[in-house]
N, C-alpha and C. Protein backbone atom coordinates (compact mmCIF):
# COMPACT_ATOMS: atom_id res chain seq x y z
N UNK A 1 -87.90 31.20 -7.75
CA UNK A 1 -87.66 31.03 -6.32
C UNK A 1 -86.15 31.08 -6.07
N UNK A 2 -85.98 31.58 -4.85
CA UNK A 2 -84.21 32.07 -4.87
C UNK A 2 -83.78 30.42 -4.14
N UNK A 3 -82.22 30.64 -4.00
CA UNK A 3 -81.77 29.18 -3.23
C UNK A 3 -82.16 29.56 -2.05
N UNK A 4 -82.33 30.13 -1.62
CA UNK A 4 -83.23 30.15 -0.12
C UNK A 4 -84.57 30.33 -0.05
N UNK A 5 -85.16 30.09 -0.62
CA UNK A 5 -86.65 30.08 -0.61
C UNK A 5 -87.36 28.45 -0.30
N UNK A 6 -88.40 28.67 -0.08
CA UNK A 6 -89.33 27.40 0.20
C UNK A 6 -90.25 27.11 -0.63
N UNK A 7 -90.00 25.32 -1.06
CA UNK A 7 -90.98 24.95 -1.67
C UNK A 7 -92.26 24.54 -0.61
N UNK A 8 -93.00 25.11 -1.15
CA UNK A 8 -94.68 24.34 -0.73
C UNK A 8 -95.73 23.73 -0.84
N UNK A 9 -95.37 23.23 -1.81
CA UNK A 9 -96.13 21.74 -2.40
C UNK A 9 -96.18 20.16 -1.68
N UNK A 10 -97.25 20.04 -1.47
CA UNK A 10 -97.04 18.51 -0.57
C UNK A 10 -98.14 18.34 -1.38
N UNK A 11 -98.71 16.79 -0.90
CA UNK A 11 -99.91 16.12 -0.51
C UNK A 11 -99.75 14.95 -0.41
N UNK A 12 -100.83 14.72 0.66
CA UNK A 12 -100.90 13.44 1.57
C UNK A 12 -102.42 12.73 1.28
N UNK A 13 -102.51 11.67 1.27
CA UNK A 13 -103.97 11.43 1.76
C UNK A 13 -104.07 10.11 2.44
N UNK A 14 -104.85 10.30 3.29
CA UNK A 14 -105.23 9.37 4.41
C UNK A 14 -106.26 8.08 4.28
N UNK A 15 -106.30 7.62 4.44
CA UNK A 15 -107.56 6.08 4.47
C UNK A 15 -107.33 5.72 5.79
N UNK A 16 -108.86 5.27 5.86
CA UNK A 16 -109.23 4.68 6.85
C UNK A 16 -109.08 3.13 7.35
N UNK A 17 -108.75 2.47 6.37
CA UNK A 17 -108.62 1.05 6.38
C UNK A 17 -107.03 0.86 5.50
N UNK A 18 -105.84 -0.35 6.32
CA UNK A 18 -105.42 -0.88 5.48
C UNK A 18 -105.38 -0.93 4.32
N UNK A 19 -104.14 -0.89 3.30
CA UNK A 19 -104.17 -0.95 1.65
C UNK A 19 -104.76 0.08 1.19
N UNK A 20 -105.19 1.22 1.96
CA UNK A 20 -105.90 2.41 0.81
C UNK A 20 -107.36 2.23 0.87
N UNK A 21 -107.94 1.45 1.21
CA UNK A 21 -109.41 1.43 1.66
C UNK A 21 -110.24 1.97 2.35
N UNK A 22 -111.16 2.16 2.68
CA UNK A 22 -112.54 3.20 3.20
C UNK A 22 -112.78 4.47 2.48
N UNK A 23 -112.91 5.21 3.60
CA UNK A 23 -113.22 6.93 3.45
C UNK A 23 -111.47 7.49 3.34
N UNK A 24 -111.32 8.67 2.78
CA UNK A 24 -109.82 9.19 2.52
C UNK A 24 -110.07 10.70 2.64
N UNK A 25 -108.95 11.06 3.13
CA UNK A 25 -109.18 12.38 3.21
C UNK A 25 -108.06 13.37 2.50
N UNK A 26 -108.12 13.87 1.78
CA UNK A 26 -106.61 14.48 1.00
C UNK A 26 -106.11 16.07 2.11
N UNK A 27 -104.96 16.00 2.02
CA UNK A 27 -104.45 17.44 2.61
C UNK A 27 -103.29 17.85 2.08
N UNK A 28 -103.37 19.05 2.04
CA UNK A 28 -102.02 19.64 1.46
C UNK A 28 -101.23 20.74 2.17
N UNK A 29 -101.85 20.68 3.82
CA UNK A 29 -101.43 21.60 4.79
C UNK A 29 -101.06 21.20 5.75
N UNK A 30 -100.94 21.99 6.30
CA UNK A 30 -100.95 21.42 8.13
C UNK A 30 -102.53 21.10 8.51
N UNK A 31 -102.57 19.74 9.07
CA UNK A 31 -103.93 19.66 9.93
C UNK A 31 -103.63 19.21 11.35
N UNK A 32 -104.64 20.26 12.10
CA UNK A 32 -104.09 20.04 13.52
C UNK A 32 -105.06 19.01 14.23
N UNK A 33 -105.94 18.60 13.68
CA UNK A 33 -106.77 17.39 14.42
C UNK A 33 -107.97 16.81 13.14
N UNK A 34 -107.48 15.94 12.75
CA UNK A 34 -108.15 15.23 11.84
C UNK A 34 -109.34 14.17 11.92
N UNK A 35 -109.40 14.15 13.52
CA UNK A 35 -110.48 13.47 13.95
C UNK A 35 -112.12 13.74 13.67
N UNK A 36 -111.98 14.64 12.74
CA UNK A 36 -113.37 15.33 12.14
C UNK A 36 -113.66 14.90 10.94
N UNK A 37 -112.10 14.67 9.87
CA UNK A 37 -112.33 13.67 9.00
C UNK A 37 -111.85 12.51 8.71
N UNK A 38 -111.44 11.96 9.54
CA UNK A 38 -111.72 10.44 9.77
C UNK A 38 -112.01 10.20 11.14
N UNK A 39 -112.54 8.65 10.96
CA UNK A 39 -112.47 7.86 12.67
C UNK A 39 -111.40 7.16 13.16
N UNK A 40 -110.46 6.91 11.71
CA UNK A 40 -109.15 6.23 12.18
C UNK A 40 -108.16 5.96 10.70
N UNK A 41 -106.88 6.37 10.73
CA UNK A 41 -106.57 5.88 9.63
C UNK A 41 -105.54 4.77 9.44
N UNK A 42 -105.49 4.01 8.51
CA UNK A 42 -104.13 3.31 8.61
C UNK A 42 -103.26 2.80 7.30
N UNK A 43 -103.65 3.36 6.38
CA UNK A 43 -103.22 3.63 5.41
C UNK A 43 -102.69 4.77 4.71
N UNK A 44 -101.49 5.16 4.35
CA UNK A 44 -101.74 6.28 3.65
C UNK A 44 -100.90 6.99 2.33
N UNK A 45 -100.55 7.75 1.66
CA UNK A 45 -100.02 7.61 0.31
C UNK A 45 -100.16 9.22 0.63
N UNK A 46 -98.71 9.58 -0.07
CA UNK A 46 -97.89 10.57 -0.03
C UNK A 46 -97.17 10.65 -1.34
N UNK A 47 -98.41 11.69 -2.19
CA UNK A 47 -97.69 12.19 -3.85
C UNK A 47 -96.57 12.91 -3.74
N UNK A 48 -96.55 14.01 -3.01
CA UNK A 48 -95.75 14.62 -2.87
C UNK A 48 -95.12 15.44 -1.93
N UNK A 49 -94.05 15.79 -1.65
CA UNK A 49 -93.65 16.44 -0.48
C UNK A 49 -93.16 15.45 0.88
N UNK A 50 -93.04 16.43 1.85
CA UNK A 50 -92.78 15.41 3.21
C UNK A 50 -93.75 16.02 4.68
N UNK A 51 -93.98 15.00 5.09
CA UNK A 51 -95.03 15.39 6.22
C UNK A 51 -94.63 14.79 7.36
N UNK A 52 -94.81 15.04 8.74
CA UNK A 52 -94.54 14.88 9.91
C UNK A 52 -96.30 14.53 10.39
N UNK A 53 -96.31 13.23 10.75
CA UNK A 53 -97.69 12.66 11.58
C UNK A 53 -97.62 12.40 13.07
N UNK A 54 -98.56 13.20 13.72
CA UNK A 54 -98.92 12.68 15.16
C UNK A 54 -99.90 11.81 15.30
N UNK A 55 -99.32 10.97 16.80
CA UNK A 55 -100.76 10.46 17.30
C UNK A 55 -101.50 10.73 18.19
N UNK A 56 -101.16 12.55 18.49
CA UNK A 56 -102.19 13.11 18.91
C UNK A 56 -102.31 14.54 18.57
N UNK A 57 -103.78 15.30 18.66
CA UNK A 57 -104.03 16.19 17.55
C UNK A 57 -102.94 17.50 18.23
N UNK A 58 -102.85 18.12 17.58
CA UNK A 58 -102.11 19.89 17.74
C UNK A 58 -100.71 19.36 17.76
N UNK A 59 -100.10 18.47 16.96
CA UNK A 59 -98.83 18.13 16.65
C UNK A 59 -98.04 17.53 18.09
N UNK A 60 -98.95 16.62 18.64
CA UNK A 60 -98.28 16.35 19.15
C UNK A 60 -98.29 14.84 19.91
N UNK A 61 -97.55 13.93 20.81
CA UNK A 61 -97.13 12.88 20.61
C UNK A 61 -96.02 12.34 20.07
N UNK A 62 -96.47 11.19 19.69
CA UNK A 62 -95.17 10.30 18.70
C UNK A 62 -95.13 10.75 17.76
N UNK A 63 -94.05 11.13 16.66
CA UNK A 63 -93.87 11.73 15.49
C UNK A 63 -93.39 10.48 14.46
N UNK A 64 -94.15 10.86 13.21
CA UNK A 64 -93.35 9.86 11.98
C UNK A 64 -93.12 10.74 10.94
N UNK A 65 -92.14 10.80 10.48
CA UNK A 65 -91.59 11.38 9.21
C UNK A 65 -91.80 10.48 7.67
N UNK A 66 -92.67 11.02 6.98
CA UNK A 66 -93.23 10.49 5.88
C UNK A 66 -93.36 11.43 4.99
N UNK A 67 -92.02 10.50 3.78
CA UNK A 67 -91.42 10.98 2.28
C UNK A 67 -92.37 10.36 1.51
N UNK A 68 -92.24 11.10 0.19
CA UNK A 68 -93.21 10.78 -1.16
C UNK A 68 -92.94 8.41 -0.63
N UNK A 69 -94.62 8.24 -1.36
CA UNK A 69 -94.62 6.42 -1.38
C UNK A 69 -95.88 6.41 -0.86
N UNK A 70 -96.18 4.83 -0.91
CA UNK A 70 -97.02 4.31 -0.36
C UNK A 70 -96.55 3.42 1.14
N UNK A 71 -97.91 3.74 1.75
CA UNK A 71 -97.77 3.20 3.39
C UNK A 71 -98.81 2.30 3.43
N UNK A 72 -99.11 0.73 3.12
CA UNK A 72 -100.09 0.44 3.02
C UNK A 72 -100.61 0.22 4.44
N UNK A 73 -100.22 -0.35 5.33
CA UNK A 73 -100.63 -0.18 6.98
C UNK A 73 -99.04 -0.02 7.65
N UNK A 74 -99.02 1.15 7.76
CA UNK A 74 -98.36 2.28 8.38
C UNK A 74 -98.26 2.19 9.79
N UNK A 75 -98.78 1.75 10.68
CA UNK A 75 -99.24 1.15 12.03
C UNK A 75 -97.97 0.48 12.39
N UNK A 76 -97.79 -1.00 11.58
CA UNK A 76 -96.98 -2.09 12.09
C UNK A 76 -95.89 -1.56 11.17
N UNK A 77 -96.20 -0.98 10.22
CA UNK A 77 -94.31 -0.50 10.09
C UNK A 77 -93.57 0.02 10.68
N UNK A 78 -94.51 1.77 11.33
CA UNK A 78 -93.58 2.79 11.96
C UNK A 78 -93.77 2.42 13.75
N UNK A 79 -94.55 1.57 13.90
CA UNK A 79 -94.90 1.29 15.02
C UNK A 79 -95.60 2.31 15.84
N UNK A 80 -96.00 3.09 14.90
CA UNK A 80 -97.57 4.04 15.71
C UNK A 80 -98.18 3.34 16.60
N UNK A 81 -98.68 3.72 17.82
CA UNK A 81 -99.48 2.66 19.31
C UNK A 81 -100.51 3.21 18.11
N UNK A 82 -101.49 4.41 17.84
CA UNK A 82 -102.70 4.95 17.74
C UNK A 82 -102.59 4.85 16.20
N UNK A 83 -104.13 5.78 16.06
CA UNK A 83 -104.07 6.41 15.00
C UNK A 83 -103.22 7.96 14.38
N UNK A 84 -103.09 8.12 13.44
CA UNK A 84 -102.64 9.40 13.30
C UNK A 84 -103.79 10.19 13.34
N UNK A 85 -103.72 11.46 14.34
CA UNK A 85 -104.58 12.64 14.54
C UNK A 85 -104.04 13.98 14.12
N UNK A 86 -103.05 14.40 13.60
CA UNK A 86 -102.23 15.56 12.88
C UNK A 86 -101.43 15.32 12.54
N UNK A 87 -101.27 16.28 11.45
CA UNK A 87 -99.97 16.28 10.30
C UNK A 87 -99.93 17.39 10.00
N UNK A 88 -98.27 17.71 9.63
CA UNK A 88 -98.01 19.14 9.46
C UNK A 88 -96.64 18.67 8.23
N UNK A 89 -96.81 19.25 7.56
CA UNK A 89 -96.30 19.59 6.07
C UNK A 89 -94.88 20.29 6.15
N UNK A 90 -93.61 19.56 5.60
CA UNK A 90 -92.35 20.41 6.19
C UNK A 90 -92.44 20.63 4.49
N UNK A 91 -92.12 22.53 4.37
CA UNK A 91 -91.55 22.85 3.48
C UNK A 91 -90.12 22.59 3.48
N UNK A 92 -89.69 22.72 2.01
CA UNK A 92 -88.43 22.45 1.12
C UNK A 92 -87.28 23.31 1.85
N UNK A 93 -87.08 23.45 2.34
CA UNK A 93 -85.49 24.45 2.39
C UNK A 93 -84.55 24.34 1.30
N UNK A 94 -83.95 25.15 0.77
CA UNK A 94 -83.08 24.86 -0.22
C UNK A 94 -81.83 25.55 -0.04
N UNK A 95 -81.44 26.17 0.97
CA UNK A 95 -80.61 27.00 1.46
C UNK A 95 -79.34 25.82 2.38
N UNK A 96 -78.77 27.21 2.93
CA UNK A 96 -77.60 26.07 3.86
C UNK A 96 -78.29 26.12 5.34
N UNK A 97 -77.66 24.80 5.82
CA UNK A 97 -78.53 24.37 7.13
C UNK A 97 -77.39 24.59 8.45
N UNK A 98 -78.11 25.33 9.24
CA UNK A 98 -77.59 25.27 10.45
C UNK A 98 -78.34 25.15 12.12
N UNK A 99 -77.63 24.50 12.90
CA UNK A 99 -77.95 23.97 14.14
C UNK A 99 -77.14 24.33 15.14
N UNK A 100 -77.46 24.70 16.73
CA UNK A 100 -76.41 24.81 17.36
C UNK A 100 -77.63 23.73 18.24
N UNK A 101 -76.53 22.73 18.79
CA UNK A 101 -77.26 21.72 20.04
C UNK A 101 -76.24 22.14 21.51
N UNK A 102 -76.93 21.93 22.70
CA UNK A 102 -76.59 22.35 23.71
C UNK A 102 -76.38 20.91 24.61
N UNK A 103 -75.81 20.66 25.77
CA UNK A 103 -75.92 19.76 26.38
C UNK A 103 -76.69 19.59 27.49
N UNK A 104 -77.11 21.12 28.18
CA UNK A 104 -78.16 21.26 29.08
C UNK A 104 -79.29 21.81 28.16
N UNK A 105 -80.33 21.99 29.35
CA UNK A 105 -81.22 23.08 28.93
C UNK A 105 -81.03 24.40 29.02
N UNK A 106 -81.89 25.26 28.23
CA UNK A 106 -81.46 26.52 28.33
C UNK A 106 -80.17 27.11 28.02
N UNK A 107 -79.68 26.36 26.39
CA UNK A 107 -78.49 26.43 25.88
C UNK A 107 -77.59 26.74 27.03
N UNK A 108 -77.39 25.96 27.93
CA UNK A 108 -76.02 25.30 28.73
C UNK A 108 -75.17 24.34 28.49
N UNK A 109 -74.11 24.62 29.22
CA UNK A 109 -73.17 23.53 28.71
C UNK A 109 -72.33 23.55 27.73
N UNK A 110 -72.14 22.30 27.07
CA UNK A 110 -71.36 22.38 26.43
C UNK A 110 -71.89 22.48 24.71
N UNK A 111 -72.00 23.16 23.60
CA UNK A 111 -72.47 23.78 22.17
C UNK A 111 -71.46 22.98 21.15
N UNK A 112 -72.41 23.01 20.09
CA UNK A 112 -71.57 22.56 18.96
C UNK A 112 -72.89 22.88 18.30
N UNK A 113 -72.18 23.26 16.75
CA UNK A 113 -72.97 23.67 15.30
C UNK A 113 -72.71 22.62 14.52
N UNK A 114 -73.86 22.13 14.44
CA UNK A 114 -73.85 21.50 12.70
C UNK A 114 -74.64 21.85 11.80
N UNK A 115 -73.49 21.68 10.68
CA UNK A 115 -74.33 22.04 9.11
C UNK A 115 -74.69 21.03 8.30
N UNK A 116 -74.38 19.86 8.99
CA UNK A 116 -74.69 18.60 8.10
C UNK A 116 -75.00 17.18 9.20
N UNK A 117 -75.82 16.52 8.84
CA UNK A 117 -75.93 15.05 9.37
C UNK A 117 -75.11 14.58 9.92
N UNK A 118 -75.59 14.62 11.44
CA UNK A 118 -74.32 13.60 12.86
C UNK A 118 -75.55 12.84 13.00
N UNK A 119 -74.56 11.21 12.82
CA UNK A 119 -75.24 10.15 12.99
C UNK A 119 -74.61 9.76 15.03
N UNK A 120 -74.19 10.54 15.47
CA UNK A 120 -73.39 9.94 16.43
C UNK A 120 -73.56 11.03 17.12
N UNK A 121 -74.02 11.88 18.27
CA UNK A 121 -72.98 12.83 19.17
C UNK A 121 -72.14 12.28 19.67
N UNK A 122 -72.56 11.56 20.44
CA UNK A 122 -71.05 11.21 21.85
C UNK A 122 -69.63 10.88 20.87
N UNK A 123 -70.00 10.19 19.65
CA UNK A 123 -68.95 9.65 19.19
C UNK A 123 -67.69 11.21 18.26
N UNK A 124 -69.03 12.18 17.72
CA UNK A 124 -68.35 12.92 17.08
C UNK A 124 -67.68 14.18 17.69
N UNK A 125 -68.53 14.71 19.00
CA UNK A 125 -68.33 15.84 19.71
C UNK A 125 -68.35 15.16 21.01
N UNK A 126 -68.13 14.28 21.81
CA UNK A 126 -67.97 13.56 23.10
C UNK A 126 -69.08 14.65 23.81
N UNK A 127 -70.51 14.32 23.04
CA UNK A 127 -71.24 14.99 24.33
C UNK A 127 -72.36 13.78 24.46
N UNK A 128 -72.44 13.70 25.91
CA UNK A 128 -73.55 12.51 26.43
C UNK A 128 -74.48 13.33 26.17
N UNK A 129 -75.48 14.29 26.09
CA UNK A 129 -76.53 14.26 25.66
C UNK A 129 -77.30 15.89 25.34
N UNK A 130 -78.00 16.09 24.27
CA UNK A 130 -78.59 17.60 23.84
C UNK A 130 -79.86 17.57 24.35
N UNK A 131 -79.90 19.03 25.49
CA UNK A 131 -81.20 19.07 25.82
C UNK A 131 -81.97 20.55 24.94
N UNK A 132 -81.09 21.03 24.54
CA UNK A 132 -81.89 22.21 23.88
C UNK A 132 -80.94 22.68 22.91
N UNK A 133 -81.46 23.30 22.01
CA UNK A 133 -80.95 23.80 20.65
C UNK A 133 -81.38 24.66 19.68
N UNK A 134 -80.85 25.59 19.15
CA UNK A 134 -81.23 26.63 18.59
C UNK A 134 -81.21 25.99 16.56
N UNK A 135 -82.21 25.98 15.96
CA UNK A 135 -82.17 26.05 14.48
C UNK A 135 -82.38 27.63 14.19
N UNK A 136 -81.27 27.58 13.18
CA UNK A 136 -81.09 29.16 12.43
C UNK A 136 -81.43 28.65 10.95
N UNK A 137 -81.13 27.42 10.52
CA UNK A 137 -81.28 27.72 9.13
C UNK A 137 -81.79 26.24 8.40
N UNK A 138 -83.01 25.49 8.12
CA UNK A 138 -82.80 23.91 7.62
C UNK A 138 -84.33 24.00 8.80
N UNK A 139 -84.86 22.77 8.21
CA UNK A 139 -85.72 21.56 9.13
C UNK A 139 -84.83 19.85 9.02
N UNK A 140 -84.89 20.05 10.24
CA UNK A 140 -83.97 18.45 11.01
C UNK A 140 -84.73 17.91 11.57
N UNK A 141 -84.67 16.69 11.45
CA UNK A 141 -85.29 15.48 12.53
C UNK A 141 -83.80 15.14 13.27
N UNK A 142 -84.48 14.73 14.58
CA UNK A 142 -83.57 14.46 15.62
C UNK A 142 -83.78 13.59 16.13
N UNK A 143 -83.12 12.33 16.35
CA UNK A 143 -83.35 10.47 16.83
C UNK A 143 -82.87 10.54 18.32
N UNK A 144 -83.77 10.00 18.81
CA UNK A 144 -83.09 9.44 20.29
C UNK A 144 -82.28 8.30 20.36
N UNK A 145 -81.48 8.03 18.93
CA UNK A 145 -80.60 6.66 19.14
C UNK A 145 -79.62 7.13 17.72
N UNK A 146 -78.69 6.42 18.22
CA UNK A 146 -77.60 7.45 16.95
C UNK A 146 -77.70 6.57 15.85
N UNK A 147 -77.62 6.84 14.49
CA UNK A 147 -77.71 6.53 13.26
C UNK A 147 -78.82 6.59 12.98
N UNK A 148 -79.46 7.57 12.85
CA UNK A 148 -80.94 7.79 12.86
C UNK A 148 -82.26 6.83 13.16
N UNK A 149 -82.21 6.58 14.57
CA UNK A 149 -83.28 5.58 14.71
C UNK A 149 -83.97 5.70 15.95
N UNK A 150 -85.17 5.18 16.04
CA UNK A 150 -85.68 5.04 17.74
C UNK A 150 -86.95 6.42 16.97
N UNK A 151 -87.19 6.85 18.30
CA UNK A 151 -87.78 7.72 18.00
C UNK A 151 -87.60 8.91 17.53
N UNK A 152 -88.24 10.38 17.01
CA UNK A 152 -87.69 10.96 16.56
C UNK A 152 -88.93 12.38 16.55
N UNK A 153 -88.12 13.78 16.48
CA UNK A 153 -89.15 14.97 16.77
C UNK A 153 -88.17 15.52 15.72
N UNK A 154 -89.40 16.69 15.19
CA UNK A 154 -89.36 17.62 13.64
C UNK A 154 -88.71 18.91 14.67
N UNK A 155 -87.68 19.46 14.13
CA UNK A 155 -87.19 20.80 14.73
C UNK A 155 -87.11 22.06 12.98
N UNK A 156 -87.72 22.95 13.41
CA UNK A 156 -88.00 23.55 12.12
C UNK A 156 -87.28 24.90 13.20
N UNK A 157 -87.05 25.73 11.95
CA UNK A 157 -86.21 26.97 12.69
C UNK A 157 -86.84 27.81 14.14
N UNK A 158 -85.96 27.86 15.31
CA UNK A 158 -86.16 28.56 16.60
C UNK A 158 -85.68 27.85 17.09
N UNK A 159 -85.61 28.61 18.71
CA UNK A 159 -84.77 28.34 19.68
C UNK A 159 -86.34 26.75 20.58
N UNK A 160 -85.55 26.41 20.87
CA UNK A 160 -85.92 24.99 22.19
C UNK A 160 -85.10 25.42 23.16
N UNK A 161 -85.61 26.02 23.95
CA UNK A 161 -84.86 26.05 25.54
C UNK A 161 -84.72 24.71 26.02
N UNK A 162 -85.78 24.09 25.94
CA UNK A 162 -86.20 22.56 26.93
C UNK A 162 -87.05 21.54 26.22
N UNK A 163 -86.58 20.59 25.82
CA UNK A 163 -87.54 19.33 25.33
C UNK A 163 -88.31 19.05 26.03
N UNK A 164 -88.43 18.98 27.73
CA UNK A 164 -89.01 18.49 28.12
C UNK A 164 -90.52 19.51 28.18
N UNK A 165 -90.32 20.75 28.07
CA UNK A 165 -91.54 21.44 28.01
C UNK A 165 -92.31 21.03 26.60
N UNK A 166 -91.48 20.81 25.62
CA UNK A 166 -92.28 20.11 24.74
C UNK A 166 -92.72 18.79 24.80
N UNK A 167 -93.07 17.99 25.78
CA UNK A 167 -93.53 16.77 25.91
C UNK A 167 -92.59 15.42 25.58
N UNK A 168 -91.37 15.83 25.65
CA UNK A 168 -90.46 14.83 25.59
C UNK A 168 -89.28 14.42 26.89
N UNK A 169 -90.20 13.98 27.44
CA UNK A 169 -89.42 14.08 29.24
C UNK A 169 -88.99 12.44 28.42
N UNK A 170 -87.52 12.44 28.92
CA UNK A 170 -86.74 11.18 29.28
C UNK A 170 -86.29 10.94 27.99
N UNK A 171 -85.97 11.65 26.97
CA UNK A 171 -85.82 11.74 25.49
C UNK A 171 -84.15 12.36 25.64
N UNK A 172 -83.02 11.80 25.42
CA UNK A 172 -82.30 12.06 25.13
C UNK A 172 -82.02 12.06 23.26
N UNK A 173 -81.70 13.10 22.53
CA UNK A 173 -81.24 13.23 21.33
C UNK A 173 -80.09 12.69 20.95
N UNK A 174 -79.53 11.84 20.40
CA UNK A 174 -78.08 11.08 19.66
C UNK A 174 -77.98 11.49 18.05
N UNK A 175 -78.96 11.72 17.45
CA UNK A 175 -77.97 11.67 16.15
C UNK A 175 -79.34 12.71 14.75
N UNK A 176 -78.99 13.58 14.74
CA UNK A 176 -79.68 14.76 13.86
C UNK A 176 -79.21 14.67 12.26
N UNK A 177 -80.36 14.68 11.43
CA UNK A 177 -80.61 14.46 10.10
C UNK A 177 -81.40 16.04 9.63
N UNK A 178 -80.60 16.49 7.95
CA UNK A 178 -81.57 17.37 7.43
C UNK A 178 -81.94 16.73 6.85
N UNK A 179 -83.61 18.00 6.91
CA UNK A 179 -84.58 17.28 6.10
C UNK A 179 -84.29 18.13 4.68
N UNK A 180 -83.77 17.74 3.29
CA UNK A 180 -83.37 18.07 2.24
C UNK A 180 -84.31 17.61 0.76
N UNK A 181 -83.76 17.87 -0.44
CA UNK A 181 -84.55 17.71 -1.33
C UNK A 181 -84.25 16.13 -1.72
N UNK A 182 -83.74 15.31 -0.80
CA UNK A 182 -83.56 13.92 -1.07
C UNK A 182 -84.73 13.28 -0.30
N UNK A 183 -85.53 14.04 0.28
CA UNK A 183 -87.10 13.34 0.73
C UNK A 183 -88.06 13.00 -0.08
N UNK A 184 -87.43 13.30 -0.96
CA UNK A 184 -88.70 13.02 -2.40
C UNK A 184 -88.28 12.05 -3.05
C-alpha cells in the first residue's frame, strides 16, 4: 500500500444491553440503519479501526467518534439522548492532510488552510466562526467548542458549501482534529 493509500480494516460490534450483553451484531462497514439488527444498543467494543455512530439511521444526527476499546454503556459516557442507528467506518489516510475552512457559507469570507490540528480558531486565525469548508486531503472531526469538545461532525474529503444543509443549523465549528493512525 503506497503512503497515500487507505487502510480498510475496522470492526465494531454492537450489544444490546449494557457491559456487552444481549443480542450483538458485528460490522465491518458502513451500516446505514441498524434497526433491523438490533432493537437498541448500548454497549459496544471496537477491535479495530475507527467508526463514526449516529443516532439516527443514514448517518445522521448526533455523531460519536469511536477508536479501538471497550464502551461498556456508551450512552452516559458520550452522552448519546438515543440509541445508535448507523455507523460508518473512517478509513486510514496515511497521506498529508489538508483543509481549507471558510467563515461564511459558500466558501465566503474570510479562508485559511490547515494541515494539522487547531484546537482554537478565533484564537489562531481571529475568525469568529467556519460555515463551510473544502477537505482535499485527511478525514477530520470538527468540535463546536475549541480544544476538541462539545459536539462534533466527521468531514471526509469534499467540498461543504453549508452545514446547515447538512442538519447542523446553530452549530458553529471552533477547533478541527485529524483523524490519523493514532486512533488505534
Amino acid at each position: 500500500m503506497s503512503n497515500t493509500g487507505m487502510n480498510m480494516r475496522g470492526k465494531i460490534t454492537f450489544y444490546e444491553e449494557k457491559n456487552f450483553q444481549g443480542r450483538s451484531y458485528e460490522c465491518m462497514s458502513d451500516c446505514s440503519d441498524m434497526t433491523s439488527n438490533l432493537s437498541r444498543c448500548q454497549s459496544c467494543r471496537v477491535e479495530s479501526g475507527c467508526f463514526m455512530v449516529y443516532d439516527r439511521s443514514n448517518y445522521m444526527g448526533n455523531q460519536c467518534f469511536m477508536k479501538r476499546g471497550e464502551y461498556s454503556d456508551y450512552m452516559s459516557m458520550m452522552g448519546m439522548r438515543d440509541c445508535i442507528k448507523s455507523c460508518r467506518m473512517i478509513p486510514m489516510h496515511r497521506g498529508q492532510f489538508r483543509m481549507k475552512i471558510y467563515e461564511r457559507e459558500n466558501f465566503g469570507g474570510q479562508m485559511n488552510e490547515l494541515m494539522d490540528d487547531c484546537d482554537n480558531i478565533q484564537e489562531r486565525y481571529r475568525m469568529s466562526d467556519c460555515q463551510s469548508c473544502n477537505v482535499m486531503d485527511g478525514h477530520w472531526l470538527m468540535y463546536d467548542q475549541p480544544q476538541f469538545r462539545g459536539k462534533m461532525m466527521y468531514m471526509r474529503p469534499g467540498e461543504y458549501r453549508n452545514f446547515r444543509d447538512m442538519g447542523m443549523n446553530n452549530m458553529r465549528f471552533m477547533s478541527m482534529k485529524r483523524i490519523n493512525d493514532s486512533c488505534n
